[in-house]
Each structure stands twice: as structure tokens, then as C-alpha cells.
N, C-alpha and C. Protein backbone atom coordinates (compact mmCIF):
# COMPACT_ATOMS: atom_id res chain seq x y z
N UNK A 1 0.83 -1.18 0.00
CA UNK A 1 0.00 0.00 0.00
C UNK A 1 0.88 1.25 0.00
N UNK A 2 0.37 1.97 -0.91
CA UNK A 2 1.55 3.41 -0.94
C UNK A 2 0.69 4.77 0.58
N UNK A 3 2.04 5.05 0.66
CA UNK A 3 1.44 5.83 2.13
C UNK A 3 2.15 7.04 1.78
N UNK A 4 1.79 8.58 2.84
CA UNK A 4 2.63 9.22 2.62
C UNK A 4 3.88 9.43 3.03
N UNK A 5 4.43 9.99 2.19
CA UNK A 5 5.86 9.69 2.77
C UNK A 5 6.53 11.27 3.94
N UNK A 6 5.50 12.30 4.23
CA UNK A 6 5.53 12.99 5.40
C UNK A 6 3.99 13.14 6.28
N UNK A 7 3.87 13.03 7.27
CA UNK A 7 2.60 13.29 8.09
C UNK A 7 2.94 14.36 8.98
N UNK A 8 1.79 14.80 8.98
CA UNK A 8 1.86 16.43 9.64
C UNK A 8 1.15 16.31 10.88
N UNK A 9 1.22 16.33 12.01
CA UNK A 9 0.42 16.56 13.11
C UNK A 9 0.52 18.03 14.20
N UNK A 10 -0.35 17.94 14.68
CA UNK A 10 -0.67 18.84 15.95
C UNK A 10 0.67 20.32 15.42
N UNK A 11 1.33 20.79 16.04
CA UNK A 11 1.97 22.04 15.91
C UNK A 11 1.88 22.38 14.29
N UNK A 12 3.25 21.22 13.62
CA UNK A 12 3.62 21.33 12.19
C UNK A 12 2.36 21.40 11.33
N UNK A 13 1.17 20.70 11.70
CA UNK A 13 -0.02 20.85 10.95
C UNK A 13 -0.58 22.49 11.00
N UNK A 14 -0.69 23.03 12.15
CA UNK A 14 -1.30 24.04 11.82
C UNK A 14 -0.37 25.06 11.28
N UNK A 15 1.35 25.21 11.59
CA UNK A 15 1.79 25.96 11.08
C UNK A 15 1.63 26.00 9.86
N UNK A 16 1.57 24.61 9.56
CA UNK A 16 0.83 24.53 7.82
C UNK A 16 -0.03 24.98 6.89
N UNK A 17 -0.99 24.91 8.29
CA UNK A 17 -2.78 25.44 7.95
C UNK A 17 -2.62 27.12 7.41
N UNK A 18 -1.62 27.69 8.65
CA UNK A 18 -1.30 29.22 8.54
C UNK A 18 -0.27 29.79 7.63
N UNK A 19 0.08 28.70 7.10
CA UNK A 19 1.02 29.18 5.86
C UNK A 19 0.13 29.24 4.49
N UNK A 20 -0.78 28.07 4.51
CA UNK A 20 -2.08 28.31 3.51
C UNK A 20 -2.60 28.90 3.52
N UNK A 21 -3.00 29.73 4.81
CA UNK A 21 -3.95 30.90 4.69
C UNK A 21 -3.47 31.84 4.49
N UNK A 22 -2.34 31.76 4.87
CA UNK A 22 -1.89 33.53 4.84
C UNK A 22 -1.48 33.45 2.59
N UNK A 23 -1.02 32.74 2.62
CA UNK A 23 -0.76 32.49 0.53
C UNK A 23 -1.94 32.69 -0.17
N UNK A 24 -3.31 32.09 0.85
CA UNK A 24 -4.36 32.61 0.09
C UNK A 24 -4.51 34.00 0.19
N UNK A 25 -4.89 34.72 1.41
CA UNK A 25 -4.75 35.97 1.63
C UNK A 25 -3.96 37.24 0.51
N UNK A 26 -2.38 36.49 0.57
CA UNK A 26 -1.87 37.42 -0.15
C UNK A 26 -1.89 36.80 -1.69
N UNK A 27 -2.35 36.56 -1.90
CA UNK A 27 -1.96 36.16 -3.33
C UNK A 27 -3.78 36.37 -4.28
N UNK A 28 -4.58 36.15 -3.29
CA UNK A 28 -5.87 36.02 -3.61
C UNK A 28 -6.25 34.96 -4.91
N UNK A 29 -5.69 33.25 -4.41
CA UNK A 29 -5.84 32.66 -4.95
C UNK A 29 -7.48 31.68 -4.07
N UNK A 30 -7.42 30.86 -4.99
CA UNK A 30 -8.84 30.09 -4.71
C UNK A 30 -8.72 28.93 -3.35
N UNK A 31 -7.83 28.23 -3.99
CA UNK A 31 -7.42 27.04 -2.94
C UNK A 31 -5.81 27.37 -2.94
N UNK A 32 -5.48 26.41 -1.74
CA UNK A 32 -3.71 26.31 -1.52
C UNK A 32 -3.82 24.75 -0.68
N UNK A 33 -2.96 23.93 -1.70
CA UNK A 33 -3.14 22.47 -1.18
C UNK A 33 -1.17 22.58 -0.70
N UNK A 34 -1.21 21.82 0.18
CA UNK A 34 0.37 21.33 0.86
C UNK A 34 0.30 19.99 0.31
N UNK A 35 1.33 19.32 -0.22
CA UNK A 35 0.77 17.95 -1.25
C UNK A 35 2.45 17.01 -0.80
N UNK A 36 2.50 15.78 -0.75
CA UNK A 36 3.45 15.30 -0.91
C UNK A 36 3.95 14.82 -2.52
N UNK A 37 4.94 14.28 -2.53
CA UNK A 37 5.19 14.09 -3.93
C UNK A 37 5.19 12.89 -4.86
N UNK A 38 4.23 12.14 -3.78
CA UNK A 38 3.65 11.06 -4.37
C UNK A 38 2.07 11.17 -4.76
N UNK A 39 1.35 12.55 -4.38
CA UNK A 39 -0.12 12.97 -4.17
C UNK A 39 -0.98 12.90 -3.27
N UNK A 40 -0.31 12.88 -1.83
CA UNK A 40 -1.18 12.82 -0.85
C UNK A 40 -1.62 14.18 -0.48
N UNK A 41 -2.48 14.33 0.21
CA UNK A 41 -2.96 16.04 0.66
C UNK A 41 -2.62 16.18 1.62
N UNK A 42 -1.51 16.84 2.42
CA UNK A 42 -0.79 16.97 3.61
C UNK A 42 -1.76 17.84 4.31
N UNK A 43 -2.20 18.95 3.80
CA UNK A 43 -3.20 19.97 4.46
C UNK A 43 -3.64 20.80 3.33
N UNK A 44 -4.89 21.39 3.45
CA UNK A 44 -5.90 22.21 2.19
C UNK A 44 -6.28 23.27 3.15
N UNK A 45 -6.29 24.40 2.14
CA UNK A 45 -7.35 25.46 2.55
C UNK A 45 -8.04 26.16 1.37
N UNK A 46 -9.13 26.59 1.69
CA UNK A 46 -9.72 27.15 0.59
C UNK A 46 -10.42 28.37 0.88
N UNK A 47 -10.66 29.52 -0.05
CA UNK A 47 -10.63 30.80 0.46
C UNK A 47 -12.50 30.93 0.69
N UNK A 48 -12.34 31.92 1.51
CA UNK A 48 -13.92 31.38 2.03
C UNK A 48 -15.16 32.00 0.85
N UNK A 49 -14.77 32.59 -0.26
CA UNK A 49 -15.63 33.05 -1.54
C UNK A 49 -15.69 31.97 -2.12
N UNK A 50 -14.29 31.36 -1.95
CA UNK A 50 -14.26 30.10 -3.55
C UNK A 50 -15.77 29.30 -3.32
N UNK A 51 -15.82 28.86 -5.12
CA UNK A 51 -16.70 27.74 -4.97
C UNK A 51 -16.06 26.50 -4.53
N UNK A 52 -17.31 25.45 -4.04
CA UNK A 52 -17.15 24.29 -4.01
C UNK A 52 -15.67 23.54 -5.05
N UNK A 53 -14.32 23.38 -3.97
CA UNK A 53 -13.33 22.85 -5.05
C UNK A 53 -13.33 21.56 -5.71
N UNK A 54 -12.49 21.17 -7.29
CA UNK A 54 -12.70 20.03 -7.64
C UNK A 54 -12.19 19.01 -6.47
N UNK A 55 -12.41 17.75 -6.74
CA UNK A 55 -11.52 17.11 -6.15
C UNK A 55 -10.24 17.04 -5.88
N UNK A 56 -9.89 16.86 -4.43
CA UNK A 56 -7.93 17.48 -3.95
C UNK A 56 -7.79 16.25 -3.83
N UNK A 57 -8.02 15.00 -4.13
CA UNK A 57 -7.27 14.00 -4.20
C UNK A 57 -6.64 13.93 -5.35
N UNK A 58 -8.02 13.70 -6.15
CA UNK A 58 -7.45 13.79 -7.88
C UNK A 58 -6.41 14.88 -8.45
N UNK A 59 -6.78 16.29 -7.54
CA UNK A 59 -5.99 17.20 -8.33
C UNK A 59 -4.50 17.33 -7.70
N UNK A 60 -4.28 16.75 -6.25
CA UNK A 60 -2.83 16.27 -5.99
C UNK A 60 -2.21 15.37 -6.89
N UNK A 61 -3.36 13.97 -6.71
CA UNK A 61 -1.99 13.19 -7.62
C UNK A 61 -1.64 13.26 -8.70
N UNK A 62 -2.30 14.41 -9.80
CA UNK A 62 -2.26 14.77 -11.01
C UNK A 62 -1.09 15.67 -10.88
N UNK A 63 -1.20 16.55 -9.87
CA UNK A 63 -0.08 17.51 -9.80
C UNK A 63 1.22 16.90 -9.75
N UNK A 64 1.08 15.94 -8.74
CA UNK A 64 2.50 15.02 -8.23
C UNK A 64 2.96 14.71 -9.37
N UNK A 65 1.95 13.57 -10.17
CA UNK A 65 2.43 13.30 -11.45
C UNK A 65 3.04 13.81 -12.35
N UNK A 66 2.23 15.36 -12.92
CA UNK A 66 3.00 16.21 -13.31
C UNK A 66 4.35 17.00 -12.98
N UNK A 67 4.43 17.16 -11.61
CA UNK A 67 5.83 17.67 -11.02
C UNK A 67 6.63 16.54 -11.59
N UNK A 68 6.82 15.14 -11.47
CA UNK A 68 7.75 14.37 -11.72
C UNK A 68 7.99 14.37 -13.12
N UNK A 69 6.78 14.32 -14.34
CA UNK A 69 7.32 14.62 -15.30
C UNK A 69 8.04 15.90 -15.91
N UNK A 70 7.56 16.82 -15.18
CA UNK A 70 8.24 18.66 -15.39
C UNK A 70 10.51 17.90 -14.99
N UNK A 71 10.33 17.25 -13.90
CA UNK A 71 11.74 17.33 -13.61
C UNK A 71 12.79 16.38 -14.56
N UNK A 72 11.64 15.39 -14.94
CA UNK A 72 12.37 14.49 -16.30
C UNK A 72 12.54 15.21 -17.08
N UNK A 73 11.69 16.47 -17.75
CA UNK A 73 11.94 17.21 -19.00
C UNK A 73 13.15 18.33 -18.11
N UNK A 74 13.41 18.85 -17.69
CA UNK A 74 14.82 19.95 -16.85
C UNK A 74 15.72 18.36 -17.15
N UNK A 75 15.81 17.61 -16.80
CA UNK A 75 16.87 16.82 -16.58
C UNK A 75 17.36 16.13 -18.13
N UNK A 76 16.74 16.40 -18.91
CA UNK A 76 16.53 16.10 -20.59
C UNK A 76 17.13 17.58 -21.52
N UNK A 77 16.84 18.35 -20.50
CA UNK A 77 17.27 19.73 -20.84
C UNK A 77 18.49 20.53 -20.09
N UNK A 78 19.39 19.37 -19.41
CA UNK A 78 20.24 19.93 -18.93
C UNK A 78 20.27 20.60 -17.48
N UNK A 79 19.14 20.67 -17.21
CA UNK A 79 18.60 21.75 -15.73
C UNK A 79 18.87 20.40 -14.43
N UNK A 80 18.91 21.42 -13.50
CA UNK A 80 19.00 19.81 -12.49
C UNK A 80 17.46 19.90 -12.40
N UNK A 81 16.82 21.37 -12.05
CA UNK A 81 15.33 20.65 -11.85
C UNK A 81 14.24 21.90 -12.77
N UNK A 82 13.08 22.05 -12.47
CA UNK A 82 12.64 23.21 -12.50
C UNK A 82 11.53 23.28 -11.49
N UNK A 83 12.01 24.89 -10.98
CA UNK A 83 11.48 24.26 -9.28
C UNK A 83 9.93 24.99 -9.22
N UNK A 84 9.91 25.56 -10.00
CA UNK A 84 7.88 25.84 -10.03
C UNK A 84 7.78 26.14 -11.74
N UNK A 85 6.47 25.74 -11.92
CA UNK A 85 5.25 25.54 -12.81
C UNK A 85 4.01 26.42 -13.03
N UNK A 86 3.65 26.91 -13.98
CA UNK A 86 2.74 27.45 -14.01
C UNK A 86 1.65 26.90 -15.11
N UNK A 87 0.45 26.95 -15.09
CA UNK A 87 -0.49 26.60 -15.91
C UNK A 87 -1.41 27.44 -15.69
N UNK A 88 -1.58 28.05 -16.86
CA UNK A 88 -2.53 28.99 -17.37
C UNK A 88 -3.42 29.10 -18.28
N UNK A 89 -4.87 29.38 -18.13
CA UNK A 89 -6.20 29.09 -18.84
C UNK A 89 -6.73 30.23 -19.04
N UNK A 90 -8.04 30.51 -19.58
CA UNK A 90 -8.36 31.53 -20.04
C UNK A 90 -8.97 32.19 -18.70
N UNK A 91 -9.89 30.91 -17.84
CA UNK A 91 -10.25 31.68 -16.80
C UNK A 91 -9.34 31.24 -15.09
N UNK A 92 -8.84 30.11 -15.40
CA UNK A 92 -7.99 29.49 -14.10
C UNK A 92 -6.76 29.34 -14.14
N UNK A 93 -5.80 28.98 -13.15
CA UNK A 93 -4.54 28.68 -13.14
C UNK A 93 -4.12 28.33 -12.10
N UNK A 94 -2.74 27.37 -12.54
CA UNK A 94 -2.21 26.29 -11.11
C UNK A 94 -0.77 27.02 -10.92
N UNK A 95 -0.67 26.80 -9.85
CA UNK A 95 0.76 27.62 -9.97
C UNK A 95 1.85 26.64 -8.75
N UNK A 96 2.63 25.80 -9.16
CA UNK A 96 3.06 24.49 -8.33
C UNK A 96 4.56 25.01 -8.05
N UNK A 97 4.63 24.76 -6.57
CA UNK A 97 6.64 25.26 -6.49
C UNK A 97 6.63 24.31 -5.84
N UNK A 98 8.21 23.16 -5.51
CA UNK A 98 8.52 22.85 -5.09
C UNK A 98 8.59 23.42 -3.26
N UNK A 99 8.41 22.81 -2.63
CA UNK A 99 8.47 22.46 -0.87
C UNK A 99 9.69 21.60 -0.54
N UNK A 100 10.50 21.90 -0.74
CA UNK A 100 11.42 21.10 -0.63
C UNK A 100 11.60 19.75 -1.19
N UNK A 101 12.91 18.61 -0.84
CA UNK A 101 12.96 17.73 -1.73
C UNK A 101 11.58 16.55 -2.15
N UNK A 102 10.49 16.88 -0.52
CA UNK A 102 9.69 15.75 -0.27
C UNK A 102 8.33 16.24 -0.93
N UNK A 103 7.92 17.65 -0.82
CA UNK A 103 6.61 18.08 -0.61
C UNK A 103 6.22 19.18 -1.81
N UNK A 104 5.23 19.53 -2.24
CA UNK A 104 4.26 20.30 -3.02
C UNK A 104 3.80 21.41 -2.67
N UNK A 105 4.08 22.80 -3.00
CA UNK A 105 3.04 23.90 -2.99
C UNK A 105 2.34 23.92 -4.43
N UNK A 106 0.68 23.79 -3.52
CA UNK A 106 -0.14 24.09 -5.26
C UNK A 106 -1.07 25.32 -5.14
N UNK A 107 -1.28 26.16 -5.79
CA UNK A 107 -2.06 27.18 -5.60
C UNK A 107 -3.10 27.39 -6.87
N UNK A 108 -4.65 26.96 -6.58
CA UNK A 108 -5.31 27.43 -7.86
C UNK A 108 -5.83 28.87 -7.15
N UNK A 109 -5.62 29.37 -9.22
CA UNK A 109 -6.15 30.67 -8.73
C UNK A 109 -7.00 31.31 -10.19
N UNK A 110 -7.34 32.07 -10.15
CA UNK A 110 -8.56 32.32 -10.99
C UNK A 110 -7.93 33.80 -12.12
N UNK A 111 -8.17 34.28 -12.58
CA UNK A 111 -8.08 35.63 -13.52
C UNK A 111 -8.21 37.11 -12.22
N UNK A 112 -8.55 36.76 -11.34
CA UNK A 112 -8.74 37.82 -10.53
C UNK A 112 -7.63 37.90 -9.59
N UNK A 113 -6.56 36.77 -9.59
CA UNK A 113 -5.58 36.94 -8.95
C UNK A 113 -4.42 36.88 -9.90
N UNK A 114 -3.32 38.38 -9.85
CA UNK A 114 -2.30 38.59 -10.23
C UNK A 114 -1.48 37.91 -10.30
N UNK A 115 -0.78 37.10 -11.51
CA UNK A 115 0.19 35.93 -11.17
C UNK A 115 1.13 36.13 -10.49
N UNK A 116 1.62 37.75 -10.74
CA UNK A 116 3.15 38.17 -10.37
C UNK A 116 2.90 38.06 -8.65
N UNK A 117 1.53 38.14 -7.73
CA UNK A 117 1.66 38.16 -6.19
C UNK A 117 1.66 36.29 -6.16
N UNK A 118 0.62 35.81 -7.01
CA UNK A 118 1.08 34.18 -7.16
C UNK A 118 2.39 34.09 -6.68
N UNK A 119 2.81 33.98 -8.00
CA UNK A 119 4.65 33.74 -7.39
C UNK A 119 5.02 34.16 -6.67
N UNK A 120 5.04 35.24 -6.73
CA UNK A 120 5.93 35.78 -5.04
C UNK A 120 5.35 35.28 -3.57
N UNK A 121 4.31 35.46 -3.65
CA UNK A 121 3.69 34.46 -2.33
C UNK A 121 3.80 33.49 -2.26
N UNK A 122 3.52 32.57 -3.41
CA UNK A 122 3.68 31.51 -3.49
C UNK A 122 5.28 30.45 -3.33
N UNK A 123 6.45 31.61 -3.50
CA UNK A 123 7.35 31.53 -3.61
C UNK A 123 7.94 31.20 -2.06
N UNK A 124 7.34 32.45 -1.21
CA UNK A 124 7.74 32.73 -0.28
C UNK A 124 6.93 31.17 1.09
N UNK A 125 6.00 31.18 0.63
CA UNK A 125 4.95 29.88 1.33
C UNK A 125 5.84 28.35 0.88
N UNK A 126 6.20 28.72 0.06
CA UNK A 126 6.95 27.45 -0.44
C UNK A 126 8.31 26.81 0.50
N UNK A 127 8.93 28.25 0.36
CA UNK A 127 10.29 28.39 1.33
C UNK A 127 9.63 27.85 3.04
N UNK A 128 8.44 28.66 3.36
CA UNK A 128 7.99 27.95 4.59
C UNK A 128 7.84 26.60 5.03
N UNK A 129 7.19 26.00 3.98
CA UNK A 129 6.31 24.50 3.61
C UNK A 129 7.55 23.93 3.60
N UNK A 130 8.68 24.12 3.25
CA UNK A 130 10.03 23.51 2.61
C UNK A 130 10.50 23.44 3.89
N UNK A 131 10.63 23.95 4.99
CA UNK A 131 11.12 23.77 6.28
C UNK A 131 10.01 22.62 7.44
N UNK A 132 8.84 23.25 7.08
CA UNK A 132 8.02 22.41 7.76
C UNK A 132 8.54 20.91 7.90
N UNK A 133 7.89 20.64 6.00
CA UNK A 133 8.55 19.20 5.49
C UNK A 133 9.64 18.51 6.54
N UNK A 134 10.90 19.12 6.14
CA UNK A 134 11.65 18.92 6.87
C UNK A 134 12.19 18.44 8.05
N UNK A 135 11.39 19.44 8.82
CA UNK A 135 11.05 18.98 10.57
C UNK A 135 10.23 17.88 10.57
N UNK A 136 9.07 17.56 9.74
CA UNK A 136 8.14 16.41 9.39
C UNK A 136 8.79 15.10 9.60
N UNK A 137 9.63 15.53 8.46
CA UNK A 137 10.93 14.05 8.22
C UNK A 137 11.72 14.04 9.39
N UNK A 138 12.18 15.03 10.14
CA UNK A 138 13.23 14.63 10.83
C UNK A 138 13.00 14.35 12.12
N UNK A 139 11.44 14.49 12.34
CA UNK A 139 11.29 14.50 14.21
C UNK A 139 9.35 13.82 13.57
N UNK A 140 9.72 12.52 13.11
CA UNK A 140 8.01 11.71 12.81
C UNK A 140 7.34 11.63 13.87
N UNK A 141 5.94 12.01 13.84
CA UNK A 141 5.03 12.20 14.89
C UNK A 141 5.19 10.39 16.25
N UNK A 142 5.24 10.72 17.04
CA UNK A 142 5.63 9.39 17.48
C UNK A 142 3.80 9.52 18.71
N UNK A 143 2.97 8.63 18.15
CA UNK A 143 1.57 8.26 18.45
C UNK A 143 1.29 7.05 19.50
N UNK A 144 0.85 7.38 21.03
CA UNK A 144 0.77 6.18 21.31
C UNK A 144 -0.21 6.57 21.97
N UNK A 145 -1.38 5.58 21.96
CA UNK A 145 -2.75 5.29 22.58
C UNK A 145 -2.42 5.84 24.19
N UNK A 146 -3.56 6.90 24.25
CA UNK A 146 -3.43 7.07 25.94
C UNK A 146 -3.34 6.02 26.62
N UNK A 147 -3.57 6.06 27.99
CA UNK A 147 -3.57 4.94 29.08
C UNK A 147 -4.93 4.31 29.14
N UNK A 148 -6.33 5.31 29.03
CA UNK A 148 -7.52 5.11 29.01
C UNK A 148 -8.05 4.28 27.30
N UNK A 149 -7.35 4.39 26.41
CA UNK A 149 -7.48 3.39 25.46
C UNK A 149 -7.10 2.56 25.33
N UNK A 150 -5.65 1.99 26.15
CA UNK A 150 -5.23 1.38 26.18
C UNK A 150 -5.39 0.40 27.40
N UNK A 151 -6.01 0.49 28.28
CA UNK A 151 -6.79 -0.07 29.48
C UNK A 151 -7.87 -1.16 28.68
N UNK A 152 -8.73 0.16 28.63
CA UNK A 152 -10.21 -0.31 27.62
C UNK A 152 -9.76 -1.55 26.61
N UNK A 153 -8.86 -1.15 26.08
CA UNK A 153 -8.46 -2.51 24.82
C UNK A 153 -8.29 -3.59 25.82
N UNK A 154 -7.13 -3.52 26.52
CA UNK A 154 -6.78 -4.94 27.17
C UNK A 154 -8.08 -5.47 27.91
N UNK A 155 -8.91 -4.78 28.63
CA UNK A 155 -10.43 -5.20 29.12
C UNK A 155 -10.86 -6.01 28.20
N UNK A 156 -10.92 -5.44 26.77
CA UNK A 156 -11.94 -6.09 26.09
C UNK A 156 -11.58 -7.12 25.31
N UNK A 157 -9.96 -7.26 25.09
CA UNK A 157 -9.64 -8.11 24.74
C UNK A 157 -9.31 -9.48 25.64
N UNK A 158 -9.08 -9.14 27.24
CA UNK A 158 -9.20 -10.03 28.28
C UNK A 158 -10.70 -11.16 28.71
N UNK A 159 -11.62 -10.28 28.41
CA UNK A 159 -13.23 -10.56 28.26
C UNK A 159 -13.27 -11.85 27.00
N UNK A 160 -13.01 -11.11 25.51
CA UNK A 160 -12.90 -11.86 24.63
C UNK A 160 -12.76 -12.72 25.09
N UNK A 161 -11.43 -13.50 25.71
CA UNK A 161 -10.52 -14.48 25.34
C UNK A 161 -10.61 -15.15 26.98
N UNK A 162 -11.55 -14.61 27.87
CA UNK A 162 -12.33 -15.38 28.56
C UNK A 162 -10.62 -14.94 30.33
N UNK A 163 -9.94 -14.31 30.36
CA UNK A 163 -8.83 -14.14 31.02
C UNK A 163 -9.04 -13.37 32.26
């Protein structure tokens, strides 16, 4: 089973949350997904006008997908990478930077938001997300069942098994 390869909890999650909001804020994009680079959704926010967004599963692992092929074509072209993406439509646009070696900044944004604050916010949220990551990888959430769940289990598994 493919898993992600960073999990975000309790502190690192919300610094997360507040790095999305504040990129939406300044950039006045629609959504801002934190994505790993296999397509998982590390954390989403979405601006409170936007409509109803497409699907952030689908539109991570499409992105992921695409980031990996963007770095085969830099690496075909001599580049070691190319570290953000833009896609542009008549009325929408994605605007993807690298988060460091592990993780995804994606930002949709609409005709009403300036690409040039895109990037630069987006630039700057990226550099954030890129540290987060980091700490993600280097200090993994370490999870263990309180005492009161862990009571309760052995009860009920003692009962079970007649002990």
C-alpha cells in the first residue's frame, strides 16, 4: 500500500494550515493544497468566496504526477530541476513550487488573482512548507494510545478471550 511519505500533526499541521492561509490571503488565490510528492494532501485550505473545489485528491496526484514529469523534462534539458510551474487558462490557473525535496506547494487561482503576487507568495509559502517538510521528516510524529485506550483494549480483549 503506498502511504505518505511525510505526516503532519498537531503544531507542524497548523503551522501549515497558517502558511495556507496567509498564501491565500496574499496572493488572492482560490485554494492552496500542501501535497506530498507522491499525491497525498498533507493539508488544504480554501478561500472562504471560492466555490465548491474540484476534487484534492485527484488534483494532488495529477499535480505530483506532473511535477515528476516537469523534472524528467529539466533533466533532458540539462537543468538539475525546474522548481515551479505554471499553468494557465483563459479563466484558471495552477501555480506548483517545489516544498522542498519531499513536498508540493499548489495554488489554484482564478483571472482575478495577479500571477506576479502568485509567485511571489507563493514563492515565499513554499520556502515555509520547505522547512516544515523537513522537521516532518526529521522529528516523525511518534503516536501512542493514551492509558484510558489502552486499558479499555486490554479489558476487552481479556473478556474476549475469557482471562
Amino acid at each position: 500500500m503506498v502511504e505518505p511519505s511525510l505526516v503532519l500533526y498537531g503544531a507542524l499541521y497548523e503551522r501549515a494550515m497558517g502558511v495556507l492561509e496567509e498564501a491565500l490571503r496574499e496572493t488572492g488565490a482560490r485554494y492552496a493544497l500542501f501535497i506530498d510528492r507522491k499525491g497525498f494532501v498533507l493539508a488544504h485550505k480554501e478561500a472562504l468566496w471560492a466555490p465548491k473545489p474540484p476534487p484534492l485528491d485527484s488534483l494532488a496526484t495529477l499535480v505530483a504526477g506532473n511535477a515528476a514529469a516537469t523534472q524528467a523534462l529539466a533533466k533532458l534539458l540539462g537543468e538539475a530541476r525546474f522548481q515551479e510551474v505554471v499553468h494557465q487558462g483563459q479563466h484558471m490557473g495552477l501555480y506548483v513550487d517545489e516544498a522542498g525535496e519531499h513536498a508540493l506547494l499548489l495554488l489554484v487561482f482564478d483571472e482575478n488573482a495577479p500571477l506576479g503576487k502568485v509567485k511571489l507568495h507563493g514563492k515565499r509559502a513554499a520556502e515555509t512548507l520547505a522547512r516544515i517538510a523537513e522537521e516532518a521528516i526529521a522529528n516523525p510524529p511518534k503516536l501512542h494510545p493514551d492509558t484510558e485506550y489502552r486499558e479499555g483494549a486490554k479489558a476487552l480483549l481479556d473478556e474476549l478471550f475469557g482471562n
